[in-house]
Protein backbone atom coordinates (compact mmCIF):
# COMPACT_ATOMS: atom_id res chain seq x y z
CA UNK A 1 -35.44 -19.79 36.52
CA UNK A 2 -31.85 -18.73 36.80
CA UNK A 3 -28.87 -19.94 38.48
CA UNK A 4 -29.08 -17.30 41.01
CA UNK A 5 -32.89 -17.51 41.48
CA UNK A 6 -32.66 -20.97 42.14
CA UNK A 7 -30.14 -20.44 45.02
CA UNK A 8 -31.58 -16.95 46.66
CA UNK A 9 -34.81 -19.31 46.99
CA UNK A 10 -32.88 -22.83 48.32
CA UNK A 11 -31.68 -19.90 51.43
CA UNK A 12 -34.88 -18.75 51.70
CA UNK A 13 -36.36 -22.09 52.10
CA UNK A 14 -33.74 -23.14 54.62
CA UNK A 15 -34.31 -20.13 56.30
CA UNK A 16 -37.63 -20.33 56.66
CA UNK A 17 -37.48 -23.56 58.21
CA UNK A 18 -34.53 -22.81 60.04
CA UNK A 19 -36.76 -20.07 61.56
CA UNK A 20 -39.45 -22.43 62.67
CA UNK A 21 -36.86 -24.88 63.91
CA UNK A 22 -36.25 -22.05 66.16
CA UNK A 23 -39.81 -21.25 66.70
CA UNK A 24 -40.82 -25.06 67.85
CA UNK A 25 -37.96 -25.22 70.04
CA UNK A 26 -38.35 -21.62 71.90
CA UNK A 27 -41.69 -22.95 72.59
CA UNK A 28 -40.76 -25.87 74.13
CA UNK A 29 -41.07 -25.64 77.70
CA UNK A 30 -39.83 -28.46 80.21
CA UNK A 31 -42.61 -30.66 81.59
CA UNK A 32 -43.46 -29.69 84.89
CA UNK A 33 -44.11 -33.92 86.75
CA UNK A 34 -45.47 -34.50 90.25
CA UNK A 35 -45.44 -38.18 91.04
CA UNK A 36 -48.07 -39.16 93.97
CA UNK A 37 -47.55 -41.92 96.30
CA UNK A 38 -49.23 -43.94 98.59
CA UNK A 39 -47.37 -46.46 101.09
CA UNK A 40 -49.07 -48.93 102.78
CA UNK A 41 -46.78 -50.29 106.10
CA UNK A 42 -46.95 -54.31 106.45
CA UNK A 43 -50.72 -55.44 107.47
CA UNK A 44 -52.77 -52.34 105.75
CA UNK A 45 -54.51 -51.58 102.83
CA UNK A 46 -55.41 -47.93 102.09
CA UNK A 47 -57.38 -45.95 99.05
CA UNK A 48 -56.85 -42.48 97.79
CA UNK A 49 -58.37 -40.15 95.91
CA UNK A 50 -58.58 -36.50 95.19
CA UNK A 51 -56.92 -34.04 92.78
CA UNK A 52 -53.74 -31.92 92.76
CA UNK A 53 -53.01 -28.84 90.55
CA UNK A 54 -56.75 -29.50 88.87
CA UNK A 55 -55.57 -33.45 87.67
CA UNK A 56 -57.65 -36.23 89.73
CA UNK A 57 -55.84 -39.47 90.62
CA UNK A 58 -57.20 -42.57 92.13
CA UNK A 59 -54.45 -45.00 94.17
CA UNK A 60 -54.63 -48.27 96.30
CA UNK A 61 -52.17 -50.39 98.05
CA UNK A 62 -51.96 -53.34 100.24
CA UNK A 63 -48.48 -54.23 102.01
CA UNK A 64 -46.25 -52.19 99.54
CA UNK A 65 -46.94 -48.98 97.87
CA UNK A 66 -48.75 -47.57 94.51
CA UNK A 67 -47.58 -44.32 92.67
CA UNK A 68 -48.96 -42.35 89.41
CA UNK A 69 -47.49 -39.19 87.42
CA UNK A 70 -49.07 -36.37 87.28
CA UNK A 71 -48.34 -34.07 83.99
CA UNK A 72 -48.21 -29.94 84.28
CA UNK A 73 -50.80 -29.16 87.22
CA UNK A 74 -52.60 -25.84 87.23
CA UNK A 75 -51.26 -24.88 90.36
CA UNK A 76 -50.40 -26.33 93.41
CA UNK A 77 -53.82 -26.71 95.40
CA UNK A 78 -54.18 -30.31 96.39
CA UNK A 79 -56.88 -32.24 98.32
CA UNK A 80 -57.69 -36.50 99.00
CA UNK A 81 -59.50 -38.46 100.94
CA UNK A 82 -57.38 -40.97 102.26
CA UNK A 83 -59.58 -45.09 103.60
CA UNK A 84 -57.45 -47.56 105.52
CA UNK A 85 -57.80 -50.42 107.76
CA UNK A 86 -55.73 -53.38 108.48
CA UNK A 87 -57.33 -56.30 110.78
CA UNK A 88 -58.61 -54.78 113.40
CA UNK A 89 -59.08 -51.09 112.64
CA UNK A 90 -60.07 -48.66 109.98
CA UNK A 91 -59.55 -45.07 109.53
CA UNK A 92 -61.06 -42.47 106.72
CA UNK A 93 -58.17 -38.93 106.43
CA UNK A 94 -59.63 -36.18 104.64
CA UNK A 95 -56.29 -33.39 103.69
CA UNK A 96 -56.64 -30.25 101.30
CA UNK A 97 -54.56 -27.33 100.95
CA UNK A 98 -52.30 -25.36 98.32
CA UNK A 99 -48.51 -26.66 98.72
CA UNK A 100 -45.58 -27.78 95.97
CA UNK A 101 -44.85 -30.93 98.23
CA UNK A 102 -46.97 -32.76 100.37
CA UNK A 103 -46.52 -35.45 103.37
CA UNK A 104 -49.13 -36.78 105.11
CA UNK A 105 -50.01 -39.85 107.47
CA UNK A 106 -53.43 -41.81 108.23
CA UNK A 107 -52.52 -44.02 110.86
CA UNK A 108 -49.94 -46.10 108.85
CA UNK A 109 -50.26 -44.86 105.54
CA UNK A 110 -47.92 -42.08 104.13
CA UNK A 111 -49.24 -40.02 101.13
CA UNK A 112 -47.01 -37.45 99.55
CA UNK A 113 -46.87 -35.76 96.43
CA UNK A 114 -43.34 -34.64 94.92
């Protein structure tokens, strides 16, 4: 192999991996995150589960307030079924629908999905 051989291939070797470099990084799209929350006010406990975007969660919380990431839902549609009591009382909250945000209450527990 010649001089000039050698060096027309080294550019066509850093080409070609300059051009999937390029290919990786085109493809790269931002992560789309939706973090759901549940928060219990002082004196209840709560449960929730359901499914947003086609991803299921599962979330409890007694006196403070538990929270999961969601990665790249299909979607927006949403729904959860939503159990809390505190001493005296208990409730069961069924919510669907198709929204990018979501806030909803069950007596004294706030669910929302951002």
């Amino acid at each position: 192999m010649t001089k000039h051989h050698a060096s027309v291939l080294g550019m066509a070797v850093a080409f070609t991996l300059g051009l999937t470099a390029l290919t990786v990084d085109a493809g790269a799209a931002p992560r789309n995150i939706k973090t759901v929350v549940l928060d219990c006010k002082q004196g209840w406990r709560a449960g929730a589960g359901g499914s947003y975007g086609g991803i299921g969660f599962n979330l409890s919380c007694a006196n403070g307030r538990d929270s999961v990431r969601l990665e790249d839902p299909v979607g927006s549609a949403y729904n959860v079924r939503i159990g809390v009591e505190d001493e005296s009382i208990g409730a069961d909250c069924a919510y669907f629908g198709d929204d990018a945000t979501v806030t909803e209450t069950c007596i004294a527990v706030k669910f929302t999905i951002r």
